[in-house]
PDB file of N, CA and C in Angstrom:
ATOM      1  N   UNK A   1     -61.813  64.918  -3.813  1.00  0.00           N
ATOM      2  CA  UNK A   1     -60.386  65.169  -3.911  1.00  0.00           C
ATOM      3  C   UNK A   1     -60.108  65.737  -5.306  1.00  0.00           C
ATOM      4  N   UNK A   2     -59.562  66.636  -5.417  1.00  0.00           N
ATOM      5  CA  UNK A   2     -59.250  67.585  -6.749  1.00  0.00           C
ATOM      6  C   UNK A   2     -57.948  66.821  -7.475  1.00  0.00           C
ATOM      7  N   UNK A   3     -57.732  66.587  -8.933  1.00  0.00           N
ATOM      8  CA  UNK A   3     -56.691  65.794  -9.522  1.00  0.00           C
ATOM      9  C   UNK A   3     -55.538  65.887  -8.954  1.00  0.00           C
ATOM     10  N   UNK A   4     -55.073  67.345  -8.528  1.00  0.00           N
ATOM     11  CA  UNK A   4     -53.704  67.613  -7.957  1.00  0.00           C
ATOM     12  C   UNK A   4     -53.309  66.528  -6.988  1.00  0.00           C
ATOM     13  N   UNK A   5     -54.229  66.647  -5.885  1.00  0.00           N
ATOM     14  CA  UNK A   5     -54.006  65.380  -4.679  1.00  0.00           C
ATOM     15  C   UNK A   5     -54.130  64.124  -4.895  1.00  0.00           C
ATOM     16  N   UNK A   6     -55.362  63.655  -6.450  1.00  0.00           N
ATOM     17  CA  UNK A   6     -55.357  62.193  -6.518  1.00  0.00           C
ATOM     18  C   UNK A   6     -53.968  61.992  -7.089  1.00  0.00           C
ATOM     19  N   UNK A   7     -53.773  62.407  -8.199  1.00  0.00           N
ATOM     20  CA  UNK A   7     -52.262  62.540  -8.507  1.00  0.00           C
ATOM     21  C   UNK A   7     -51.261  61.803  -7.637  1.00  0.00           C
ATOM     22  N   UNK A   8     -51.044  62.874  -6.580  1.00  0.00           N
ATOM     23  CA  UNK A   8     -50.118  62.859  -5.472  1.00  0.00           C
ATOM     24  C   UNK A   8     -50.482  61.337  -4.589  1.00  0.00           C
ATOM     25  N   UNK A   9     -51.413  61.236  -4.039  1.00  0.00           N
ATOM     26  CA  UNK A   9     -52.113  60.519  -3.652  1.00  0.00           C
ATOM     27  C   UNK A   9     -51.660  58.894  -4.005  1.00  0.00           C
ATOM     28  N   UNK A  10     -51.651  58.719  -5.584  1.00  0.00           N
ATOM     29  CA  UNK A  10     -51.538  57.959  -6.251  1.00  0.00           C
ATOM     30  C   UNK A  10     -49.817  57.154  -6.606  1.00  0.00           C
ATOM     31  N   UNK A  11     -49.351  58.598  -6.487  1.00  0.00           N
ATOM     32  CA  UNK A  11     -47.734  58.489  -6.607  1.00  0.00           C
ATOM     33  C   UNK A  11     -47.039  57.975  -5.319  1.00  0.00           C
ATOM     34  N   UNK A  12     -47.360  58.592  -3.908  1.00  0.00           N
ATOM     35  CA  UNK A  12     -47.484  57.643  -2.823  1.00  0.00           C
ATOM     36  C   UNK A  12     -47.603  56.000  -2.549  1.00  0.00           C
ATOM     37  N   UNK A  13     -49.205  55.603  -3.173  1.00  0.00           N
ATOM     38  CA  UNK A  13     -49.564  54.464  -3.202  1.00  0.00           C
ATOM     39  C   UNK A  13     -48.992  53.739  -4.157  1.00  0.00           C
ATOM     40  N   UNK A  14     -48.125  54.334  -5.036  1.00  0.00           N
ATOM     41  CA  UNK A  14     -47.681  53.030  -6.071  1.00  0.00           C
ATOM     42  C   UNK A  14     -46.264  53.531  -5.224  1.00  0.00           C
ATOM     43  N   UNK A  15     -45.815  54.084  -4.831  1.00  0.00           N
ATOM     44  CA  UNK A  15     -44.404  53.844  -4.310  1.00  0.00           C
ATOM     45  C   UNK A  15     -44.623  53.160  -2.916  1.00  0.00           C
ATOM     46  N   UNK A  16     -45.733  53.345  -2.778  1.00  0.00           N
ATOM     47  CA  UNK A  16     -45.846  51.825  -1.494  1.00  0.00           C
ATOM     48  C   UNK A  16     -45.972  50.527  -1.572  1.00  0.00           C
ATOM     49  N   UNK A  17     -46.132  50.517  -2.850  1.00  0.00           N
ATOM     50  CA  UNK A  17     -46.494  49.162  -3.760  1.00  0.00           C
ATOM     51  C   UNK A  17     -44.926  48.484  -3.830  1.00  0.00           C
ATOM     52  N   UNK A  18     -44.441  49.587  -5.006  1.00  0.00           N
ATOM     53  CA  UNK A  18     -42.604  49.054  -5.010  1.00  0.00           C
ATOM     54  C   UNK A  18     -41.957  48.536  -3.493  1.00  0.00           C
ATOM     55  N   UNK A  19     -42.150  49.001  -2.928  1.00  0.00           N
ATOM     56  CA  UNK A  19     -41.455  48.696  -0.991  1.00  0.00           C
ATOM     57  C   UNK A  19     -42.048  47.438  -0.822  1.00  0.00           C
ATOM     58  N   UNK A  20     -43.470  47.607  -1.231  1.00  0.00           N
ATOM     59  CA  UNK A  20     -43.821  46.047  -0.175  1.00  0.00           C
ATOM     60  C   UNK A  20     -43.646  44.952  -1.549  1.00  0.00           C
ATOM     61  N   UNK A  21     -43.258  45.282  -2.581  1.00  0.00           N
ATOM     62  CA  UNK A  21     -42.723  44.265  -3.674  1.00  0.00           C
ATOM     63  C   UNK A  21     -41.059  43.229  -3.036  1.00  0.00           C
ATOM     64  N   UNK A  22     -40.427  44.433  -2.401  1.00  0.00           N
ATOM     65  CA  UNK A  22     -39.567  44.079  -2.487  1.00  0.00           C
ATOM     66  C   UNK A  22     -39.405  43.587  -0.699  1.00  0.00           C
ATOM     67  N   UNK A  23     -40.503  43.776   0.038  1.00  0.00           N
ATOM     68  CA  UNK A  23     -40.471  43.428   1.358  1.00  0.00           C
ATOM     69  C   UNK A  23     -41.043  42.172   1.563  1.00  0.00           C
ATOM     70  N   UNK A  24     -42.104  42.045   0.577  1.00  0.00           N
ATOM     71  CA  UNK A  24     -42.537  40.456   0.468  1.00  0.00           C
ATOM     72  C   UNK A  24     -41.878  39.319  -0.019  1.00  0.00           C
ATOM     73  N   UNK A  25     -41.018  40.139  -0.984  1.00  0.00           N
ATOM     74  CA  UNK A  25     -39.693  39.055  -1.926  1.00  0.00           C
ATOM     75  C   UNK A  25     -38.641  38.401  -0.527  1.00  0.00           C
ATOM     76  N   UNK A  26     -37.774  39.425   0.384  1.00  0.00           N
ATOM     77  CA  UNK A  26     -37.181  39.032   1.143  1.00  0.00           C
ATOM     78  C   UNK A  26     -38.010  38.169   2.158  1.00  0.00           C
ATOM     79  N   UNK A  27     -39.047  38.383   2.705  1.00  0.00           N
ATOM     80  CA  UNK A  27     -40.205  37.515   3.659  1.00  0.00           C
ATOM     81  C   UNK A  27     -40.113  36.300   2.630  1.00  0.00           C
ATOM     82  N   UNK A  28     -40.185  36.037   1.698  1.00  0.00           N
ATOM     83  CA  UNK A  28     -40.412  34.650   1.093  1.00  0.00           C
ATOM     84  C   UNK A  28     -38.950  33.982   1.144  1.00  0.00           C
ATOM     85  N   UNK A  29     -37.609  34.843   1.030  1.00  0.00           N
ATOM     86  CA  UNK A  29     -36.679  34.319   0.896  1.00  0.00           C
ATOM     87  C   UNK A  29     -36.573  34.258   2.569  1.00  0.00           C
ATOM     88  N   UNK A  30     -37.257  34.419   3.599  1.00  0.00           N
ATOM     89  CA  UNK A  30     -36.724  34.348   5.053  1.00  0.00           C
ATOM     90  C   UNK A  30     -37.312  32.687   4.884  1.00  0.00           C
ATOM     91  N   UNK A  31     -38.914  32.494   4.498  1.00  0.00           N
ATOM     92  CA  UNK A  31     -39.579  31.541   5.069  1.00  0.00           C
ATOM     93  C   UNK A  31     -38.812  30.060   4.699  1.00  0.00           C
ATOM     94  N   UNK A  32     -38.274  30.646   3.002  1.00  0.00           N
ATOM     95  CA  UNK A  32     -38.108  29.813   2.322  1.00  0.00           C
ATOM     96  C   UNK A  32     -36.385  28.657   3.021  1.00  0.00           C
ATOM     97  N   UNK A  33     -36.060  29.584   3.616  1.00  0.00           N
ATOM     98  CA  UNK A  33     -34.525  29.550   4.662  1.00  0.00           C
ATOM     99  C   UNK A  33     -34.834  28.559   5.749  1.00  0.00           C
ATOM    100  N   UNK A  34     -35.972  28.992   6.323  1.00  0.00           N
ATOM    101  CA  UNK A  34     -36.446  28.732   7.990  1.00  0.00           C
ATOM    102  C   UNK A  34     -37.168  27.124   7.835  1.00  0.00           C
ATOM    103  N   UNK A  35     -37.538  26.473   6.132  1.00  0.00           N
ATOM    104  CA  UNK A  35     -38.427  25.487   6.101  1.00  0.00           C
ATOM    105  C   UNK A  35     -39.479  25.368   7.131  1.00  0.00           C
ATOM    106  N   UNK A  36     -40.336  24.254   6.830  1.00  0.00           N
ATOM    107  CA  UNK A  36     -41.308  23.918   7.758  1.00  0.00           C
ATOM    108  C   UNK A  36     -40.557  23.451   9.651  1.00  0.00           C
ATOM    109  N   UNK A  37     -39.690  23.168   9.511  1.00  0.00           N
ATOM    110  CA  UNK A  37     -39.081  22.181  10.680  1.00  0.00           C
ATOM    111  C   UNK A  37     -38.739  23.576  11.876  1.00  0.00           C
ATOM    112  N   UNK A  38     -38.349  24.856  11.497  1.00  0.00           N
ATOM    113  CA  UNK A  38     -38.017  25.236  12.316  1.00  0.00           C
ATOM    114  C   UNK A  38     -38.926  26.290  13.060  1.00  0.00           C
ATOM    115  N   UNK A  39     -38.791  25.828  14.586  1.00  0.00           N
ATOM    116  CA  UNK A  39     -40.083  26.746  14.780  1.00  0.00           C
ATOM    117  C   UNK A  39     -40.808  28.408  14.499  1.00  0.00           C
ATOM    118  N   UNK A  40     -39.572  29.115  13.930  1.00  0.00           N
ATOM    119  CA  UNK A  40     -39.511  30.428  13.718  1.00  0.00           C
ATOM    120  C   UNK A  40     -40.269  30.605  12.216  1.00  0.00           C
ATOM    121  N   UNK A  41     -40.276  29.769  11.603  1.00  0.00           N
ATOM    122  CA  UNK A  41     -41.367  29.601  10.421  1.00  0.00           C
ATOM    123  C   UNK A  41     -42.204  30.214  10.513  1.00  0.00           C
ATOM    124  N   UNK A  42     -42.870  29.748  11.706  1.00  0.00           N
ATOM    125  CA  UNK A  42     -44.563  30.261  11.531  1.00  0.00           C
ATOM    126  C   UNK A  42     -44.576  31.725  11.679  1.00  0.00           C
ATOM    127  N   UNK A  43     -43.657  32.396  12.346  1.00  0.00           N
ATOM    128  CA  UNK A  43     -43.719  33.432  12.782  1.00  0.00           C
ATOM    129  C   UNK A  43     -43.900  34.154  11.378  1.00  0.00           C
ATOM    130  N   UNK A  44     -42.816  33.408  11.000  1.00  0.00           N
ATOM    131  CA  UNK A  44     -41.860  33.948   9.280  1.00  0.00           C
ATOM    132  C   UNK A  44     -43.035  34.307   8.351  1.00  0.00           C
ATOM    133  N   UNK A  45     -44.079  33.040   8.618  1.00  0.00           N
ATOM    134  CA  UNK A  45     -45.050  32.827   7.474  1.00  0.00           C
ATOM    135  C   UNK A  45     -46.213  33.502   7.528  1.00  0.00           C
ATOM    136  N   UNK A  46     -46.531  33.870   8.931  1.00  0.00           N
ATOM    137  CA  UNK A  46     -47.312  35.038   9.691  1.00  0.00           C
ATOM    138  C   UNK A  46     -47.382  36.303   8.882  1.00  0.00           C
ATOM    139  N   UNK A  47     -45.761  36.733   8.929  1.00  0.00           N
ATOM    140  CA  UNK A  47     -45.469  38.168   8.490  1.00  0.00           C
ATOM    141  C   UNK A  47     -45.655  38.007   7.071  1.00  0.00           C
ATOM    142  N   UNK A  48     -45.205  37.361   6.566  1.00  0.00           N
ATOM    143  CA  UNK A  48     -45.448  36.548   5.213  1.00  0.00           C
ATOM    144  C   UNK A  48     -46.995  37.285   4.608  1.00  0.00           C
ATOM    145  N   UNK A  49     -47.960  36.547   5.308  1.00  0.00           N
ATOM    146  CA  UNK A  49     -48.964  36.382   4.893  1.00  0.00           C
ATOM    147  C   UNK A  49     -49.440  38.175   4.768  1.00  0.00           C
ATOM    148  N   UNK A  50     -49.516  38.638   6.129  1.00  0.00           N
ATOM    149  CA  UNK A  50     -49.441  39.692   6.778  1.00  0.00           C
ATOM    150  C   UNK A  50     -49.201  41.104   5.591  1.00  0.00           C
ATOM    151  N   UNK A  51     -48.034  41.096   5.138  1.00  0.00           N
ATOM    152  CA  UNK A  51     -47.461  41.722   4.180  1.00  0.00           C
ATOM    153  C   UNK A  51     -48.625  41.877   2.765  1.00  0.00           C
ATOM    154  N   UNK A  52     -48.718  39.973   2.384  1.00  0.00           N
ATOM    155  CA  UNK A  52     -49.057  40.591   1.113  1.00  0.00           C
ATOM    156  C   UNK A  52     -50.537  40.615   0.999  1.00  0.00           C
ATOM    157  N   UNK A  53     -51.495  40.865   2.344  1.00  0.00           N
ATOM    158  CA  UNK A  53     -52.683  41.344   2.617  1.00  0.00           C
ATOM    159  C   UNK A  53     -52.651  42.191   2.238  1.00  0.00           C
ATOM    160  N   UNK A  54     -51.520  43.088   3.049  1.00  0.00           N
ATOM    161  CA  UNK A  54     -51.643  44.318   3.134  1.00  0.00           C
ATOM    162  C   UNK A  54     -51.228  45.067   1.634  1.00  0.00           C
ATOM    163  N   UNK A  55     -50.283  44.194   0.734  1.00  0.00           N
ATOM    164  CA  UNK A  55     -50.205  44.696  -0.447  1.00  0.00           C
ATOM    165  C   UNK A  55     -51.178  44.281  -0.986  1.00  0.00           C
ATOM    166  N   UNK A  56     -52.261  43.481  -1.055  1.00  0.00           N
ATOM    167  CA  UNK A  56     -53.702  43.691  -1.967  1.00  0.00           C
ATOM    168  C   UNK A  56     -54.302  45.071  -1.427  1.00  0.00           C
ATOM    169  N   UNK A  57     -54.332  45.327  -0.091  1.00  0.00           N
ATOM    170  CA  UNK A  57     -55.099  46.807  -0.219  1.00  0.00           C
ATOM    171  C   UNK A  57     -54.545  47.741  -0.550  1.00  0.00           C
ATOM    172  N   UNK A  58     -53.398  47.701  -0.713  1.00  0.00           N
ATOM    173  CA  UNK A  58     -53.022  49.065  -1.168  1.00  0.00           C
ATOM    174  C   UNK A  58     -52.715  48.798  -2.980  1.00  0.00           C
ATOM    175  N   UNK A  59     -53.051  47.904  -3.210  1.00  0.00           N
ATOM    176  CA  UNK A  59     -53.004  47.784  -4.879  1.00  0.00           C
ATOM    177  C   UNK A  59     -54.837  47.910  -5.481  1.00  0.00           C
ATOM    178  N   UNK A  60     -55.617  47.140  -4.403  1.00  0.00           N
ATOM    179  CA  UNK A  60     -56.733  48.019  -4.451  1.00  0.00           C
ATOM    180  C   UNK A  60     -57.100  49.392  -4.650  1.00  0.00           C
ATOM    181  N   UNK A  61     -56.357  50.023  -3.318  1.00  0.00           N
ATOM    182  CA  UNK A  61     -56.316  51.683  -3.167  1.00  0.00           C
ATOM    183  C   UNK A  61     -56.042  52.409  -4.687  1.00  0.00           C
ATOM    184  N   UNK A  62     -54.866  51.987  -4.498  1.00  0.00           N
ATOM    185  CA  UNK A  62     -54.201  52.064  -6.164  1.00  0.00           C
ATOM    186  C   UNK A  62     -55.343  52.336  -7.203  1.00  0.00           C
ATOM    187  N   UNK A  63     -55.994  51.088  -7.489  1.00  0.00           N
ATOM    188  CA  UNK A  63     -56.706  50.970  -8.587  1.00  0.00           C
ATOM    189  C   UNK A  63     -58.094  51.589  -8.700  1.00  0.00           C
ATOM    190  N   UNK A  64     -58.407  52.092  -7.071  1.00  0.00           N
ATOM    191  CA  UNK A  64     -59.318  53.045  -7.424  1.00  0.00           C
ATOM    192  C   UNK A  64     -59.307  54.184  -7.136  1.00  0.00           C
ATOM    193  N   UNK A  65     -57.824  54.417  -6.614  1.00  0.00           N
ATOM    194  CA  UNK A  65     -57.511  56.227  -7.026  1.00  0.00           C
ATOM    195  C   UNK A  65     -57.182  56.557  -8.915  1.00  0.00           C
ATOM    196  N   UNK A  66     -56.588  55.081  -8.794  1.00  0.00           N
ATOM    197  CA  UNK A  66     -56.525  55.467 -10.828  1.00  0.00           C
ATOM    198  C   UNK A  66     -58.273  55.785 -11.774  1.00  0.00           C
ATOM    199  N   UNK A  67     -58.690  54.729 -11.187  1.00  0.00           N
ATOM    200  CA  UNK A  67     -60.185  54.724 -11.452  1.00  0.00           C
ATOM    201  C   UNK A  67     -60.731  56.405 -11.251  1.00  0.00           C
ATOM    202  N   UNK A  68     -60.743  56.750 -10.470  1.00  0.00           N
ATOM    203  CA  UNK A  68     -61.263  58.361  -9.595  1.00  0.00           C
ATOM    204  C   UNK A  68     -60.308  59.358 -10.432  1.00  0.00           C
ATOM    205  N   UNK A  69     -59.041  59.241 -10.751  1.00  0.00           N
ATOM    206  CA  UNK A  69     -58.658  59.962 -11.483  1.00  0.00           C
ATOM    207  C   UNK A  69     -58.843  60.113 -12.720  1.00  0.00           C
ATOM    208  N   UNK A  70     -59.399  59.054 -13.287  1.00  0.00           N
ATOM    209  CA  UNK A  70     -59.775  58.968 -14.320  1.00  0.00           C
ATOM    210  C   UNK A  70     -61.012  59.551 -14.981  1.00  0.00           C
ATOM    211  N   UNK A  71     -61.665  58.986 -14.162  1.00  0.00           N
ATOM    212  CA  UNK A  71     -63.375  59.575 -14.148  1.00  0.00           C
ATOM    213  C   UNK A  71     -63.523  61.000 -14.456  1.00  0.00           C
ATOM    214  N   UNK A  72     -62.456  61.766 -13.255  1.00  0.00           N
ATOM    215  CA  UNK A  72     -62.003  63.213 -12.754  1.00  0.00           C
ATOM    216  C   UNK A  72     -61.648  63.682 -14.031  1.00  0.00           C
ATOM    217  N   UNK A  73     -60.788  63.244 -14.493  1.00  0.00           N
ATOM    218  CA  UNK A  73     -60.496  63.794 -16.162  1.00  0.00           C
ATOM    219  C   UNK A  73     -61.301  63.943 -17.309  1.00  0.00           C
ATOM    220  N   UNK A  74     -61.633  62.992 -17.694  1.00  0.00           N
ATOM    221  CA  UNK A  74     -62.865  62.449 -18.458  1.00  0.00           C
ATOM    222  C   UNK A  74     -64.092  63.659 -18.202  1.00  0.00           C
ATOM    223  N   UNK A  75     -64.466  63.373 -16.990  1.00  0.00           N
ATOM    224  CA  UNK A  75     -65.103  64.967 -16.232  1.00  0.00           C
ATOM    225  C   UNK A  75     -64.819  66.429 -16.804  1.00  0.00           C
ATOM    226  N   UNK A  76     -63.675  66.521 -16.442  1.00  0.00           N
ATOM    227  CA  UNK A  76     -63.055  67.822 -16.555  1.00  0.00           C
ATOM    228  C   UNK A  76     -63.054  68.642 -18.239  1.00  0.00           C
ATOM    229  N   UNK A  77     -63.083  66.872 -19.267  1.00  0.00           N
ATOM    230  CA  UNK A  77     -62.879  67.507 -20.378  1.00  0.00           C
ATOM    231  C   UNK A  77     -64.248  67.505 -21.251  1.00  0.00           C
ATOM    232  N   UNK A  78     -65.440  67.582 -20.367  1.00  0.00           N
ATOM    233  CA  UNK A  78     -66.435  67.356 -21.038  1.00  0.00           C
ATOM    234  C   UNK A  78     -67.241  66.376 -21.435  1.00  0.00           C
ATOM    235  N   UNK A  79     -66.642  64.927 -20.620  1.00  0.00           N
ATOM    236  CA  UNK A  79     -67.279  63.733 -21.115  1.00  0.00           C
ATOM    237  C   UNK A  79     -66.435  63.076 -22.098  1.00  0.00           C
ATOM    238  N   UNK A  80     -67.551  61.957 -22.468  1.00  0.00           N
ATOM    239  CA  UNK A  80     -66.988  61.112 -23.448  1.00  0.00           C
ATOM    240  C   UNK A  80     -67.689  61.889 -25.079  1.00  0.00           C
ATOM    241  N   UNK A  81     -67.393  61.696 -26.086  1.00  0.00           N
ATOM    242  CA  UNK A  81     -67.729  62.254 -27.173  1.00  0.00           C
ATOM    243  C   UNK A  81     -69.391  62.026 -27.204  1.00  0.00           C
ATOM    244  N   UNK A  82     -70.256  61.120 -26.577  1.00  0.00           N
ATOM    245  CA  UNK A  82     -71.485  60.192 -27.063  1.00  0.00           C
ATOM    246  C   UNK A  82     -72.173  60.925 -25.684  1.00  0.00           C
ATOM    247  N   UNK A  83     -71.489  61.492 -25.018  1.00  0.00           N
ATOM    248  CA  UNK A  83     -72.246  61.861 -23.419  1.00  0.00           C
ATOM    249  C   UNK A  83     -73.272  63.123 -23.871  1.00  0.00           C
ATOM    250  N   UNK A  84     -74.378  62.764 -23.556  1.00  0.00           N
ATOM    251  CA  UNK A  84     -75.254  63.662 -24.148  1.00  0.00           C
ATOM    252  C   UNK A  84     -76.378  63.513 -25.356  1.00  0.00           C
ATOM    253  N   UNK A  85     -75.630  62.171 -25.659  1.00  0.00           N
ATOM    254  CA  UNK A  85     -76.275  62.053 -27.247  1.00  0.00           C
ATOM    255  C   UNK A  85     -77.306  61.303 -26.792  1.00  0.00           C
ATOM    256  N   UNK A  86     -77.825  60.978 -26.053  1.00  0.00           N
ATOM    257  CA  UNK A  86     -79.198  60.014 -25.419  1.00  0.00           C
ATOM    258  C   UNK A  86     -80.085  61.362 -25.394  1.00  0.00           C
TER     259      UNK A  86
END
Protein backbone atom coordinates (compact mmCIF):
# COMPACT_ATOMS: atom_id res chain seq x y z
CA UNK A 1 0.00 0.00 0.00
CA UNK A 2 1.66 3.35 -1.09
CA UNK A 3 1.61 6.27 1.89
CA UNK A 4 -1.23 8.09 0.08
CA UNK A 5 -3.75 5.14 0.96
CA UNK A 6 -2.05 4.20 4.37
CA UNK A 7 -2.67 7.76 5.17
CA UNK A 8 -6.24 7.57 4.11
CA UNK A 9 -6.58 4.25 5.37
CA UNK A 10 -5.54 5.37 8.73
CA UNK A 11 -7.78 8.51 8.89
CA UNK A 12 -10.79 6.11 8.39
CA UNK A 13 -9.64 3.77 11.18
CA UNK A 14 -9.11 6.39 13.77
CA UNK A 15 -12.46 7.96 12.86
CA UNK A 16 -13.83 4.53 13.55
CA UNK A 17 -12.22 4.54 16.71
CA UNK A 18 -13.98 8.07 17.79
CA UNK A 19 -17.70 6.34 16.88
CA UNK A 20 -17.12 3.25 18.72
CA UNK A 21 -15.66 5.56 21.75
CA UNK A 22 -18.68 7.06 21.94
CA UNK A 23 -20.92 3.86 21.08
CA UNK A 24 -19.38 1.91 23.86
CA UNK A 25 -19.84 4.94 26.39
CA UNK A 26 -23.74 4.88 25.69
CA UNK A 27 -23.74 0.67 25.79
CA UNK A 28 -22.24 1.11 29.32
CA UNK A 29 -24.69 3.81 30.21
CA UNK A 30 -27.63 1.27 28.73
CA UNK A 31 -26.17 -1.75 30.92
CA UNK A 32 -25.50 0.40 33.69
CA UNK A 33 -29.65 1.47 33.62
CA UNK A 34 -30.86 -2.20 32.94
CA UNK A 35 -28.71 -3.58 36.34
CA UNK A 36 -28.20 -7.19 36.81
CA UNK A 37 -32.09 -7.93 37.71
CA UNK A 38 -33.47 -7.13 34.46
CA UNK A 39 -33.58 -9.60 31.91
CA UNK A 40 -32.59 -7.31 28.95
CA UNK A 41 -29.11 -6.93 30.61
CA UNK A 42 -27.63 -9.69 29.16
CA UNK A 43 -28.56 -8.77 25.90
CA UNK A 44 -27.23 -5.13 26.91
CA UNK A 45 -23.96 -6.72 28.13
CA UNK A 46 -23.64 -8.95 24.99
CA UNK A 47 -23.51 -5.84 22.77
CA UNK A 48 -21.45 -4.38 25.42
CA UNK A 49 -18.87 -6.78 25.19
CA UNK A 50 -19.34 -7.15 21.40
CA UNK A 51 -18.48 -3.47 20.70
CA UNK A 52 -15.40 -3.14 22.60
CA UNK A 53 -13.88 -6.41 20.87
CA UNK A 54 -14.46 -4.98 18.08
CA UNK A 55 -12.81 -1.64 19.18
CA UNK A 56 -9.52 -3.58 20.16
CA UNK A 57 -9.30 -4.60 16.46
CA UNK A 58 -9.66 -1.77 14.99
CA UNK A 59 -7.23 0.06 17.48
CA UNK A 60 -4.96 -2.81 16.59
CA UNK A 61 -5.55 -2.05 12.80
CA UNK A 62 -4.78 1.42 13.79
CA UNK A 63 -1.53 0.71 15.30
CA UNK A 64 -0.24 -1.18 12.61
CA UNK A 65 -1.22 0.95 9.77
CA UNK A 66 0.70 3.71 11.94
CA UNK A 67 3.51 1.20 12.34
CA UNK A 68 3.52 0.52 8.17
CA UNK A 69 3.37 4.08 7.71
CA UNK A 70 5.99 4.66 9.47
CA UNK A 71 8.41 2.16 8.34
CA UNK A 72 7.09 3.53 4.67
CA UNK A 73 8.60 6.88 5.54
CA UNK A 74 11.63 6.11 7.25
CA UNK A 75 11.98 3.99 3.83
CA UNK A 76 11.30 6.63 1.58
CA UNK A 77 13.86 8.96 3.23
CA UNK A 78 16.72 6.75 3.11
CA UNK A 79 16.74 4.97 6.38
CA UNK A 80 17.77 5.71 9.66
CA UNK A 81 21.13 7.81 9.80
CA UNK A 82 23.25 4.35 11.15
CA UNK A 83 21.45 2.15 8.23
CA UNK A 84 24.31 1.03 6.39
CA UNK A 85 26.95 1.63 8.82
CA UNK A 86 27.28 -2.27 9.67
Amino acid sequence: MDQRALEQHLSEVNADLTVGIKYIERRRQIVFLLKEADPRAAGAKRLLQEAEENQAILAAEADRLAKELAALSLAGSGGPPWYGAC
